[in-house]
PDB file of N, CA and C in Angstrom:
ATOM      1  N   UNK A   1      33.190  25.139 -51.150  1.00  0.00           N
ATOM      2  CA  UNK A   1      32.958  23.755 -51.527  1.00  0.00           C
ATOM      3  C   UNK A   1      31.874  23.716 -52.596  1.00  0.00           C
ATOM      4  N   UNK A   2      31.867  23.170 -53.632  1.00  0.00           N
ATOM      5  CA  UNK A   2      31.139  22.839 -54.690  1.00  0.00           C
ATOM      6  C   UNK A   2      30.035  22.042 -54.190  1.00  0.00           C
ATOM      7  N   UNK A   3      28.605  22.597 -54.482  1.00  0.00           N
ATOM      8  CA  UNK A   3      27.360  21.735 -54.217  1.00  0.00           C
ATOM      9  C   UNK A   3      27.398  20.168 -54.326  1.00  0.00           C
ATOM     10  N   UNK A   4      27.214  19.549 -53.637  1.00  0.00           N
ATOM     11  CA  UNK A   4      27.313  17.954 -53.892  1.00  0.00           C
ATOM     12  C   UNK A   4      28.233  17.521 -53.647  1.00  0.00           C
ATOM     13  N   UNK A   5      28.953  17.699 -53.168  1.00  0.00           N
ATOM     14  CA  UNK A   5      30.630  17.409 -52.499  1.00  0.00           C
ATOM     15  C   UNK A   5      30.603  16.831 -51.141  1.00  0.00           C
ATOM     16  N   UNK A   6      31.830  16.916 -50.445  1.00  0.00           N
ATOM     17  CA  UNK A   6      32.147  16.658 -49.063  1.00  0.00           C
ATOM     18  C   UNK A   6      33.208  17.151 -48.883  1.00  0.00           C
ATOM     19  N   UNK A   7      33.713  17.399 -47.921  1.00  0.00           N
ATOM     20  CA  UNK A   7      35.381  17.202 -47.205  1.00  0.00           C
ATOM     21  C   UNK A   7      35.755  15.901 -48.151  1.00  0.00           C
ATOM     22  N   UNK A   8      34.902  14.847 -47.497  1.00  0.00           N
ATOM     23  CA  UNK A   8      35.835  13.363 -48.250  1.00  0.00           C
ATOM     24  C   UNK A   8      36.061  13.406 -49.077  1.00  0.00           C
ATOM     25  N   UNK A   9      35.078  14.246 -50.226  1.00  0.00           N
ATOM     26  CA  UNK A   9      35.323  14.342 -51.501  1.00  0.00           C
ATOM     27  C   UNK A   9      36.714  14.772 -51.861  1.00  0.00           C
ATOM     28  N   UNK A  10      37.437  15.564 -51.192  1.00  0.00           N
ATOM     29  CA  UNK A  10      39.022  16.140 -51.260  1.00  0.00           C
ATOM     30  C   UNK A  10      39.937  14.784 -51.866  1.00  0.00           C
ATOM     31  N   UNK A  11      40.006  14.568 -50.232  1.00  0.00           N
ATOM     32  CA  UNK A  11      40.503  13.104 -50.070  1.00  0.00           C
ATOM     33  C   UNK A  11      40.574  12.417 -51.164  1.00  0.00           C
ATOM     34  N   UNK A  12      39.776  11.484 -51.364  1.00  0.00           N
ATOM     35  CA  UNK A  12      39.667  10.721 -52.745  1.00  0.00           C
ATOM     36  C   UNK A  12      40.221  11.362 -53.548  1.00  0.00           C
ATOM     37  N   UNK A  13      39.495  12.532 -54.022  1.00  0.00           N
ATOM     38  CA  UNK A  13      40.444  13.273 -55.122  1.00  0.00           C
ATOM     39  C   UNK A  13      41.873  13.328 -55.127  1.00  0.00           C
ATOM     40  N   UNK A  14      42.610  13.464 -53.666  1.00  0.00           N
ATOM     41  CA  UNK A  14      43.774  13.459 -53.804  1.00  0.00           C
ATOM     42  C   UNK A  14      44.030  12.055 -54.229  1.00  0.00           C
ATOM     43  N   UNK A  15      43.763  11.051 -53.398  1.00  0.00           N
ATOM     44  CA  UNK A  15      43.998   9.771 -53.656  1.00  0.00           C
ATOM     45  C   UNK A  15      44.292   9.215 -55.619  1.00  0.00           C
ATOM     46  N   UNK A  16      43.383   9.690 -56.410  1.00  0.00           N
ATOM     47  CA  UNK A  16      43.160   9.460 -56.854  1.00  0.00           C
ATOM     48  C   UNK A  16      44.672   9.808 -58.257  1.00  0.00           C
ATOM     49  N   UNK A  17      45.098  10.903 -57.766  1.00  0.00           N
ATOM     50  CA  UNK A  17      46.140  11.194 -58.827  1.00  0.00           C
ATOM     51  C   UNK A  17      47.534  10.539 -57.708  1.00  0.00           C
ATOM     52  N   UNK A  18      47.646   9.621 -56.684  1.00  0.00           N
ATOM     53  CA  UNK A  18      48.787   8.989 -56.859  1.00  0.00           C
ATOM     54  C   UNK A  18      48.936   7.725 -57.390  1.00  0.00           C
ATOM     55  N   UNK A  19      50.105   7.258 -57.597  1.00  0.00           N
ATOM     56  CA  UNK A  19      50.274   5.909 -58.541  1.00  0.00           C
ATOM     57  C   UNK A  19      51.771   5.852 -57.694  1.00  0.00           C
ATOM     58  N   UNK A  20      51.652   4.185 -57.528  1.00  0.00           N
ATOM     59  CA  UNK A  20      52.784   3.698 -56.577  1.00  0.00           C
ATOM     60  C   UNK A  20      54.022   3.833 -57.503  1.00  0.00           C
ATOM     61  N   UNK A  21      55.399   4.592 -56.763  1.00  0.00           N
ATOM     62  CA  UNK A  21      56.559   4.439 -57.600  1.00  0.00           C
ATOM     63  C   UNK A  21      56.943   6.272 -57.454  1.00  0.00           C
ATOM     64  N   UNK A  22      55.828   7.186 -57.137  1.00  0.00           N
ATOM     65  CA  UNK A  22      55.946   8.526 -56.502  1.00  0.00           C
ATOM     66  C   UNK A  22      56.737   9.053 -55.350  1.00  0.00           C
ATOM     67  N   UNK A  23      57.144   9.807 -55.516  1.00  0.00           N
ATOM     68  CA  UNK A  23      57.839  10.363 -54.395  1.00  0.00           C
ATOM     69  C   UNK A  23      57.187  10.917 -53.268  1.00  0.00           C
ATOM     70  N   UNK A  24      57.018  11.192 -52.012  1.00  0.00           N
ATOM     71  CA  UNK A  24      56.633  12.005 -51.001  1.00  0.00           C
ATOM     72  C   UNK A  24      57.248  12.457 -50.222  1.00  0.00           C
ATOM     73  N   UNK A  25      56.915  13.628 -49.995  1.00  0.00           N
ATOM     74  CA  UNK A  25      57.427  14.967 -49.289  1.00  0.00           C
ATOM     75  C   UNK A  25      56.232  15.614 -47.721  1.00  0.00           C
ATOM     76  N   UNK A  26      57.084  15.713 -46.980  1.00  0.00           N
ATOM     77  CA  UNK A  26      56.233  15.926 -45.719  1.00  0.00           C
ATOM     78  C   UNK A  26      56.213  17.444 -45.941  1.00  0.00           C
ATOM     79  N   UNK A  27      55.312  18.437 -44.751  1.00  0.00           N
ATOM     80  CA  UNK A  27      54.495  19.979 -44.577  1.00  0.00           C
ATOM     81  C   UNK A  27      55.996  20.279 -44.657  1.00  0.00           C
ATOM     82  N   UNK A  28      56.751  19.953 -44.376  1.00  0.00           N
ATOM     83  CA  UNK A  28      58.351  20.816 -44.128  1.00  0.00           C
ATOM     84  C   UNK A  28      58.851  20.607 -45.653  1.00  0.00           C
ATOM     85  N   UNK A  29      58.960  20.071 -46.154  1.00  0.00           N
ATOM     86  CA  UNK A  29      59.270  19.370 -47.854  1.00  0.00           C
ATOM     87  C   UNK A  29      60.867  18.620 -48.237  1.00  0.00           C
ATOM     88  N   UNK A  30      60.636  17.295 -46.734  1.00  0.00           N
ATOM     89  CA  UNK A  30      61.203  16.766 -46.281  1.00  0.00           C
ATOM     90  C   UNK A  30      61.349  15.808 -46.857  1.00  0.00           C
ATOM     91  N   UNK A  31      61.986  14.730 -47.728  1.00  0.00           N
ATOM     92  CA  UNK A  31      61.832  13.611 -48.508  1.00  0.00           C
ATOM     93  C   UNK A  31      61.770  12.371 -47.406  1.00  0.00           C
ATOM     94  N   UNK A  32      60.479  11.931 -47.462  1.00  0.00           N
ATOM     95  CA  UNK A  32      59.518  10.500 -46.716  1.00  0.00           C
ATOM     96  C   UNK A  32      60.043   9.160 -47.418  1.00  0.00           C
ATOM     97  N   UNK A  33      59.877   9.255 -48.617  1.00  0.00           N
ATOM     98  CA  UNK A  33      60.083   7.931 -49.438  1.00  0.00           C
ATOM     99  C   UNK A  33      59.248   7.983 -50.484  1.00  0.00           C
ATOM    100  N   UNK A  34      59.038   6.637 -51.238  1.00  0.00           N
ATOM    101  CA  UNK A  34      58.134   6.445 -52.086  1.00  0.00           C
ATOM    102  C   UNK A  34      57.140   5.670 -51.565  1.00  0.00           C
ATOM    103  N   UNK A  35      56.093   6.425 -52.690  1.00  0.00           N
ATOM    104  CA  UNK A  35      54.790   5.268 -52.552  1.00  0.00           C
ATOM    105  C   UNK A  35      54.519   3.613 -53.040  1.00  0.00           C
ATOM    106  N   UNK A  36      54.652   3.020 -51.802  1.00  0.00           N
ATOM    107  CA  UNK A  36      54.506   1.512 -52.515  1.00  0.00           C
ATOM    108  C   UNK A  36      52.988   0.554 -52.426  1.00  0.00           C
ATOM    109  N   UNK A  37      52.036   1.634 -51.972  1.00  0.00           N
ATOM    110  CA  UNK A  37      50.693   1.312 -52.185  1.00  0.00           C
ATOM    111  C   UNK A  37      49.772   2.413 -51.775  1.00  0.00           C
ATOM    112  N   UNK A  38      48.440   2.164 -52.832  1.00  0.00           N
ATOM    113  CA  UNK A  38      47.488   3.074 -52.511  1.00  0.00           C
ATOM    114  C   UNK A  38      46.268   2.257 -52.390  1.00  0.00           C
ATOM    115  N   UNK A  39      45.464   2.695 -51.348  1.00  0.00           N
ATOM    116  CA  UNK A  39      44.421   1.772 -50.840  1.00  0.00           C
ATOM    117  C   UNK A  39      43.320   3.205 -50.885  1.00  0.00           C
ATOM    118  N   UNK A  40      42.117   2.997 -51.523  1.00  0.00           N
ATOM    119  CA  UNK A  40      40.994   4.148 -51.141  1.00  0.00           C
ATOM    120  C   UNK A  40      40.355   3.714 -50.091  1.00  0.00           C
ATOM    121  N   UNK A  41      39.170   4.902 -49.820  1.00  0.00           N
ATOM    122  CA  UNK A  41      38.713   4.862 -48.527  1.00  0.00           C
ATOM    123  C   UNK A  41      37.969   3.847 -48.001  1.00  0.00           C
ATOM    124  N   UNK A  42      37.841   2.952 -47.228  1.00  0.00           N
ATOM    125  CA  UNK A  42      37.042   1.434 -47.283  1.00  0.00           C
ATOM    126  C   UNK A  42      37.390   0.607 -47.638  1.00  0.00           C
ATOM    127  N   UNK A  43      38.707   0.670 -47.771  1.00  0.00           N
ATOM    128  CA  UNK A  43      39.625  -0.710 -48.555  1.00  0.00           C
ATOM    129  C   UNK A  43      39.141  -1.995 -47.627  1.00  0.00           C
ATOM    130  N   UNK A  44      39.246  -3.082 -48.359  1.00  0.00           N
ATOM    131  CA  UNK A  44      39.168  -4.107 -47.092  1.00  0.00           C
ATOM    132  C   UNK A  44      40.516  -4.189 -47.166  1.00  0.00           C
ATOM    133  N   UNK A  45      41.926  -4.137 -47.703  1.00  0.00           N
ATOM    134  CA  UNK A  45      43.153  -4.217 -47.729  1.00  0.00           C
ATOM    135  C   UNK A  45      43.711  -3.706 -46.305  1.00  0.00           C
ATOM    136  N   UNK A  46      43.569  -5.076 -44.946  1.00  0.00           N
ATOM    137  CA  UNK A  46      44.590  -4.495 -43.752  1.00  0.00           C
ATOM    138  C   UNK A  46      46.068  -4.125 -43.874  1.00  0.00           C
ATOM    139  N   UNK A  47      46.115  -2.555 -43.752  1.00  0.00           N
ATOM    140  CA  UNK A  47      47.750  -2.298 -43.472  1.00  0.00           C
ATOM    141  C   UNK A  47      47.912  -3.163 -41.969  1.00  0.00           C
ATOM    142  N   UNK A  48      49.411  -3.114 -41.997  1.00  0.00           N
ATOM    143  CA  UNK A  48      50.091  -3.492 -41.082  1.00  0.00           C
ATOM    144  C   UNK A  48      51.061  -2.599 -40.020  1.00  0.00           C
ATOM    145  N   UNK A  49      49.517  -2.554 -39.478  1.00  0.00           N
ATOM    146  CA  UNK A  49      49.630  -1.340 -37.819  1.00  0.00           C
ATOM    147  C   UNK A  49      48.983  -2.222 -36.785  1.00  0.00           C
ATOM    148  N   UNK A  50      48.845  -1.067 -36.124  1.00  0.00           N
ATOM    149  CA  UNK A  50      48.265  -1.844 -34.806  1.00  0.00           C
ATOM    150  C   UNK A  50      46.671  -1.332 -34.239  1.00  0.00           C
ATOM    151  N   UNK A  51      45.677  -2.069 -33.860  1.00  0.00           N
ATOM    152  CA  UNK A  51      44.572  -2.032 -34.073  1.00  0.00           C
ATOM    153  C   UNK A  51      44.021  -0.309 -33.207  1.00  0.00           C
ATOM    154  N   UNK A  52      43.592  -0.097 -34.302  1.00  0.00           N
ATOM    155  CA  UNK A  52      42.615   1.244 -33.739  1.00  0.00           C
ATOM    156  C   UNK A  52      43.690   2.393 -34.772  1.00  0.00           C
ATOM    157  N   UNK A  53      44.872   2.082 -35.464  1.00  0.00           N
ATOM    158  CA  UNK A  53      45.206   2.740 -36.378  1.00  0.00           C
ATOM    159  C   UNK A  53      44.838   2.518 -37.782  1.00  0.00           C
ATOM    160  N   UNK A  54      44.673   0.656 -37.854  1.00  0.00           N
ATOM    161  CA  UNK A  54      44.062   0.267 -38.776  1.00  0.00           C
ATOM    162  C   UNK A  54      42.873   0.732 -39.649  1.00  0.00           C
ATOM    163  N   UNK A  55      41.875   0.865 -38.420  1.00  0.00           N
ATOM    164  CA  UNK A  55      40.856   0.991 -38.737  1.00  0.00           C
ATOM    165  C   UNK A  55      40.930   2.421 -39.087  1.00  0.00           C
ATOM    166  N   UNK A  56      41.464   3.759 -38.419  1.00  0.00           N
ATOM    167  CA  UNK A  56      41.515   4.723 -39.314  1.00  0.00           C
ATOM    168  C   UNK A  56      41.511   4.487 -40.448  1.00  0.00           C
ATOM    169  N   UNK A  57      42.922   4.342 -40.738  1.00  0.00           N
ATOM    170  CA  UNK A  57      43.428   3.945 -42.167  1.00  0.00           C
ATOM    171  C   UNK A  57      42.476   3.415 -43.280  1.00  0.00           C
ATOM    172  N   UNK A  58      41.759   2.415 -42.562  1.00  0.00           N
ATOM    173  CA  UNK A  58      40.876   1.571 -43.745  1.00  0.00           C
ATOM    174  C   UNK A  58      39.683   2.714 -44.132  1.00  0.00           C
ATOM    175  N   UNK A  59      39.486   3.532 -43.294  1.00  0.00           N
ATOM    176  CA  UNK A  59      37.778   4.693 -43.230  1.00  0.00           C
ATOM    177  C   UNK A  59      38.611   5.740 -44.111  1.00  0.00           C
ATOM    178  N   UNK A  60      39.719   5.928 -44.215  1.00  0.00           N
ATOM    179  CA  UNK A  60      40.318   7.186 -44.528  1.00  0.00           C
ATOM    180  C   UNK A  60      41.115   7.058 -46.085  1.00  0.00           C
ATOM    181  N   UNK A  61      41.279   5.451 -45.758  1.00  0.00           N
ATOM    182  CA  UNK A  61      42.333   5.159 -47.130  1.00  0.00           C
ATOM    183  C   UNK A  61      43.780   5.392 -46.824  1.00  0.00           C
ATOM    184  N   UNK A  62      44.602   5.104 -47.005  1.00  0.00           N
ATOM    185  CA  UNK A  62      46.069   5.252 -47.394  1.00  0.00           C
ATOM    186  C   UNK A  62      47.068   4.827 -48.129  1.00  0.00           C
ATOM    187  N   UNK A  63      48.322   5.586 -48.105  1.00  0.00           N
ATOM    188  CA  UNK A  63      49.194   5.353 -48.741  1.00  0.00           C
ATOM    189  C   UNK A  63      50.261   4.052 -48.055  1.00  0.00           C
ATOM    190  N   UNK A  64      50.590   3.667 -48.603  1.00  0.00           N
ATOM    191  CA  UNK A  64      51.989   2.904 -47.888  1.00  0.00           C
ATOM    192  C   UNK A  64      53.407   3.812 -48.648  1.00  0.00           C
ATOM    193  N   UNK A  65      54.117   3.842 -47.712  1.00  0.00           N
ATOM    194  CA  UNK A  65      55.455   4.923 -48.278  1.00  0.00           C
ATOM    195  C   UNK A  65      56.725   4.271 -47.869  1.00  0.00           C
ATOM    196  N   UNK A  66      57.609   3.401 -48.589  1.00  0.00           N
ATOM    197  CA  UNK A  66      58.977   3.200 -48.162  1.00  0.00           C
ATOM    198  C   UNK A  66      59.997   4.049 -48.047  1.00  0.00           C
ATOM    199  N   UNK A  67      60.013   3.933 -46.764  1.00  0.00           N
ATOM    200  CA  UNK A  67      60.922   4.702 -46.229  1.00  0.00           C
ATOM    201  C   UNK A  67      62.118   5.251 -46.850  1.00  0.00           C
ATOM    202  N   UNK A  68      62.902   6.183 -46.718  1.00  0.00           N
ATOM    203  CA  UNK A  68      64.151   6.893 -47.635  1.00  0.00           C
ATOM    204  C   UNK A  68      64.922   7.091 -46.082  1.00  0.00           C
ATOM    205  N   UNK A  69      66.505   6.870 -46.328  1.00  0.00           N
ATOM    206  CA  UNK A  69      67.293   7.890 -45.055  1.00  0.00           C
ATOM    207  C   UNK A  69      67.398   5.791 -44.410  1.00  0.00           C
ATOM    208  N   UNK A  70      69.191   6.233 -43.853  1.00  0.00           N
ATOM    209  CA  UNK A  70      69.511   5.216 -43.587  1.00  0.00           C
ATOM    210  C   UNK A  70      68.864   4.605 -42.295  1.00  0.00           C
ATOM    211  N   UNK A  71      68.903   3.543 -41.832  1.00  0.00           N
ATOM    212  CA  UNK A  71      67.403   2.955 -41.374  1.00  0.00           C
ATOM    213  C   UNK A  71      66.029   3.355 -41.717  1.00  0.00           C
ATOM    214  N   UNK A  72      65.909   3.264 -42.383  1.00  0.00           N
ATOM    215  CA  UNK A  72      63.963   4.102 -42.194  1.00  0.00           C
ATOM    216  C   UNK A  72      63.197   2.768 -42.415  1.00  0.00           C
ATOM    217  N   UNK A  73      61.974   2.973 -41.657  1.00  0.00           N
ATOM    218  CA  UNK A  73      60.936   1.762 -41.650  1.00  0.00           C
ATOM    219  C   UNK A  73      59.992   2.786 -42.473  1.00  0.00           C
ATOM    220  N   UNK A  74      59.279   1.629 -43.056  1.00  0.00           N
ATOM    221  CA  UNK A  74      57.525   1.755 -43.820  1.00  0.00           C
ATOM    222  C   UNK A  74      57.422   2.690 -43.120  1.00  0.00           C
ATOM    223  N   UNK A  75      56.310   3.528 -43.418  1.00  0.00           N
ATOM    224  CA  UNK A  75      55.234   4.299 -42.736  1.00  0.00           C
ATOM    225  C   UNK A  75      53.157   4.299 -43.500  1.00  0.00           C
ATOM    226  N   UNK A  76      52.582   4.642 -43.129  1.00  0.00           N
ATOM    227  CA  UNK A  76      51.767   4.849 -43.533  1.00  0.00           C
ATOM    228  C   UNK A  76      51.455   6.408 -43.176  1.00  0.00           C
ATOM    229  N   UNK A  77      50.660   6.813 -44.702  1.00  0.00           N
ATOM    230  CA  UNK A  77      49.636   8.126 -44.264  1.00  0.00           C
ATOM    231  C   UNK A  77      48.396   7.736 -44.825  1.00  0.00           C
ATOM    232  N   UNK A  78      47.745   8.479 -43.532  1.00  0.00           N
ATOM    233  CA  UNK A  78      45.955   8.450 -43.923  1.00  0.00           C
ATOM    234  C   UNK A  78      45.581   9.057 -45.227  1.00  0.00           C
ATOM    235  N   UNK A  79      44.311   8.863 -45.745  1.00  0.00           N
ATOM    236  CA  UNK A  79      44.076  10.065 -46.686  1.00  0.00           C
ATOM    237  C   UNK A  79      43.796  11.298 -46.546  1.00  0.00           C
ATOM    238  N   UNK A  80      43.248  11.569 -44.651  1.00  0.00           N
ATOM    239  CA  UNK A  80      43.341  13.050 -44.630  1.00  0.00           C
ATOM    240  C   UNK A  80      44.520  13.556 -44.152  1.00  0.00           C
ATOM    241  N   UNK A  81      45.601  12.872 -44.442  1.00  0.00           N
ATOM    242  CA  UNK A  81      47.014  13.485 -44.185  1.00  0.00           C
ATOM    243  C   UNK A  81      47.948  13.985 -45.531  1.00  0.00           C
ATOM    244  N   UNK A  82      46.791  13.736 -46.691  1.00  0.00           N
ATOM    245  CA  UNK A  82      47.781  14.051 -48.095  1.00  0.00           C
ATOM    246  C   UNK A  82      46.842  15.654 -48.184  1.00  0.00           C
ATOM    247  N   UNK A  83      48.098  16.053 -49.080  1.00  0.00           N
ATOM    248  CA  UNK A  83      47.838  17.995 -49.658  1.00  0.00           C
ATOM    249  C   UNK A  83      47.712  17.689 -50.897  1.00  0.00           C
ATOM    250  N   UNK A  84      47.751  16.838 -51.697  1.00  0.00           N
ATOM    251  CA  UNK A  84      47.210  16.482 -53.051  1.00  0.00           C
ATOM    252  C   UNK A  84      48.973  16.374 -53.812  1.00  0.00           C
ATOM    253  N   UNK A  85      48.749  16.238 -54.958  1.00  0.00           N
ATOM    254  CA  UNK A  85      50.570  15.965 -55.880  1.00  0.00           C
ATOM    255  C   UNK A  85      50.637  16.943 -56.476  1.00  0.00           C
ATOM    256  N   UNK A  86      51.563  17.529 -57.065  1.00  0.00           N
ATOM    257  CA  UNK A  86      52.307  18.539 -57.307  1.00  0.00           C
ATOM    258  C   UNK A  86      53.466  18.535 -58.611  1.00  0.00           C
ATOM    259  N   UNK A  87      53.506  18.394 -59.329  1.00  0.00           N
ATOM    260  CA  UNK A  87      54.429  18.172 -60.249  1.00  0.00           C
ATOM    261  C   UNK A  87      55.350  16.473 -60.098  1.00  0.00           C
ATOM    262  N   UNK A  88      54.005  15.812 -59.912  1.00  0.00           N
ATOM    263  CA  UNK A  88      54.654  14.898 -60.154  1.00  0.00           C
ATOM    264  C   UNK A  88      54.997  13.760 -58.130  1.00  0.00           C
ATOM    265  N   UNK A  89      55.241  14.720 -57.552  1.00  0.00           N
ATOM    266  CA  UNK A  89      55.433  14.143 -55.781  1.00  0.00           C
ATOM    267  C   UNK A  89      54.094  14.563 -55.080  1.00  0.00           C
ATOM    268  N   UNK A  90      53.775  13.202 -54.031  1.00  0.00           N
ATOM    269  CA  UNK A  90      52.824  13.781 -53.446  1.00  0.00           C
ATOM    270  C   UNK A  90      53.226  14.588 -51.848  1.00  0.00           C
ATOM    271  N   UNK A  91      52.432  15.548 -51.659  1.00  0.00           N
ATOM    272  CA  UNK A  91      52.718  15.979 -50.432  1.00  0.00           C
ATOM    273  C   UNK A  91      52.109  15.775 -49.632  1.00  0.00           C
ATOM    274  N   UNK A  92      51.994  16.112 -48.308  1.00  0.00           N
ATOM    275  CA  UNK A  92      51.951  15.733 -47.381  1.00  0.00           C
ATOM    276  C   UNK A  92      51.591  17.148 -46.371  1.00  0.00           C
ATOM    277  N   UNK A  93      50.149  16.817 -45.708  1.00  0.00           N
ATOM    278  CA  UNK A  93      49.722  17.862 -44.805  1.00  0.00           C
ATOM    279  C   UNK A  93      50.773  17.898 -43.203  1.00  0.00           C
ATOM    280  N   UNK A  94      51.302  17.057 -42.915  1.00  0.00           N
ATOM    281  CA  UNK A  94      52.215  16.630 -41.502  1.00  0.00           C
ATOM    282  C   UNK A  94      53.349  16.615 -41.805  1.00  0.00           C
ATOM    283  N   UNK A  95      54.188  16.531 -40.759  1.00  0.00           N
ATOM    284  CA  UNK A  95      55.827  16.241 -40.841  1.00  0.00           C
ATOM    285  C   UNK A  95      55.633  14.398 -40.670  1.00  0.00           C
ATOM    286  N   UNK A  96      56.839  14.688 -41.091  1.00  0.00           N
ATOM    287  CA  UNK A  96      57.321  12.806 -41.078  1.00  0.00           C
ATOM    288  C   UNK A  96      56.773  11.943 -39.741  1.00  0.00           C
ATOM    289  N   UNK A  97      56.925  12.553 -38.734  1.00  0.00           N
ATOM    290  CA  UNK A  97      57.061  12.157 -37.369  1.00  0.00           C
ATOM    291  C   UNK A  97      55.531  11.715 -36.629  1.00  0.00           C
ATOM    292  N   UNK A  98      54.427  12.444 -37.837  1.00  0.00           N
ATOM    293  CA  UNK A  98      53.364  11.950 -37.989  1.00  0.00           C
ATOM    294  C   UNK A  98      52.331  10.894 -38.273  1.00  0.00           C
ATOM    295  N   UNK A  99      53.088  10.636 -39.098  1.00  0.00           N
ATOM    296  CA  UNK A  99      52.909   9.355 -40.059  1.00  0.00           C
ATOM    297  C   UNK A  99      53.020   8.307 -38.880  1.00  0.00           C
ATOM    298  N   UNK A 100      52.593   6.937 -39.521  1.00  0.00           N
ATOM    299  CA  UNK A 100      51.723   5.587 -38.508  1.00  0.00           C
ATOM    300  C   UNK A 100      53.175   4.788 -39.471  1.00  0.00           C
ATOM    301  N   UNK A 101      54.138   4.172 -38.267  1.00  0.00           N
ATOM    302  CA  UNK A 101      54.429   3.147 -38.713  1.00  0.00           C
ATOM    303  C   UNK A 101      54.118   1.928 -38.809  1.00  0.00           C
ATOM    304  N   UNK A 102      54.789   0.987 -40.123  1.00  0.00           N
ATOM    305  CA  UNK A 102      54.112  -0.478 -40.402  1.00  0.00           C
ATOM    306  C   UNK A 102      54.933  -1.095 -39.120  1.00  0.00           C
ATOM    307  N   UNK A 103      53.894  -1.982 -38.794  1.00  0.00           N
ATOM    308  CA  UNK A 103      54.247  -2.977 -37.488  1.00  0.00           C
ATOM    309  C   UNK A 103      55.205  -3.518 -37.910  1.00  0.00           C
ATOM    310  N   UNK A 104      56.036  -3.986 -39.184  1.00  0.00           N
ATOM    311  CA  UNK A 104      57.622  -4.881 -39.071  1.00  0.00           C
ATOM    312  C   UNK A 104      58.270  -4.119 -39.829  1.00  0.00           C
TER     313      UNK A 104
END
């Protein structure tokens, strides 16, 4: 780790090179969906979960990801659940099954 840093420091960094309209790929390199929002760490922006996931989310930051694959609901990932982007898709430290779904 580089002097003056953090762990969080990762995070953000990853955060920082997605832009909504990206693709994501779960640890298996499983197609999740796209990104349809990025919130950094401390957002006041409530996703739409259920309380005590929220509040992760808001300390951690996340993505919002629409779902891909016939039925699929929203999901959310935290920010310590991204592996940073890659040519373009972001990946993903978990499998799909990980991920926090949106309450509707």
């Amino acid at each position: 780790m580089q002097p003056g840093t953090s762990a969080g420091d990762g995070v953000a960094l990853s955060m920082l090179q997605v832009t909504v309209g990206m693709p994501v790929v779960d640890s298996a390199g499983e197609q999740v969906g796209t990104v349809s929002a990025v919130q950094a760490p401390g957002t006041e922006v409530r996703p739409d979960t259920v309380a005590g996931i929220t509040e992760h989310l808001i300390a951690t930051g996340y993505l919002r990801i629409d779902g891909s694959g016939f039925l699929s609901n929203d999901v959310y990932a935290a920010g310590n659940q991204i592996s940073g982007v890659n040519a373009g898709v972001v990946e993903l430290l978990v499998p799909r099954e990980h991920l926090y779904r949106a309450a509707s």
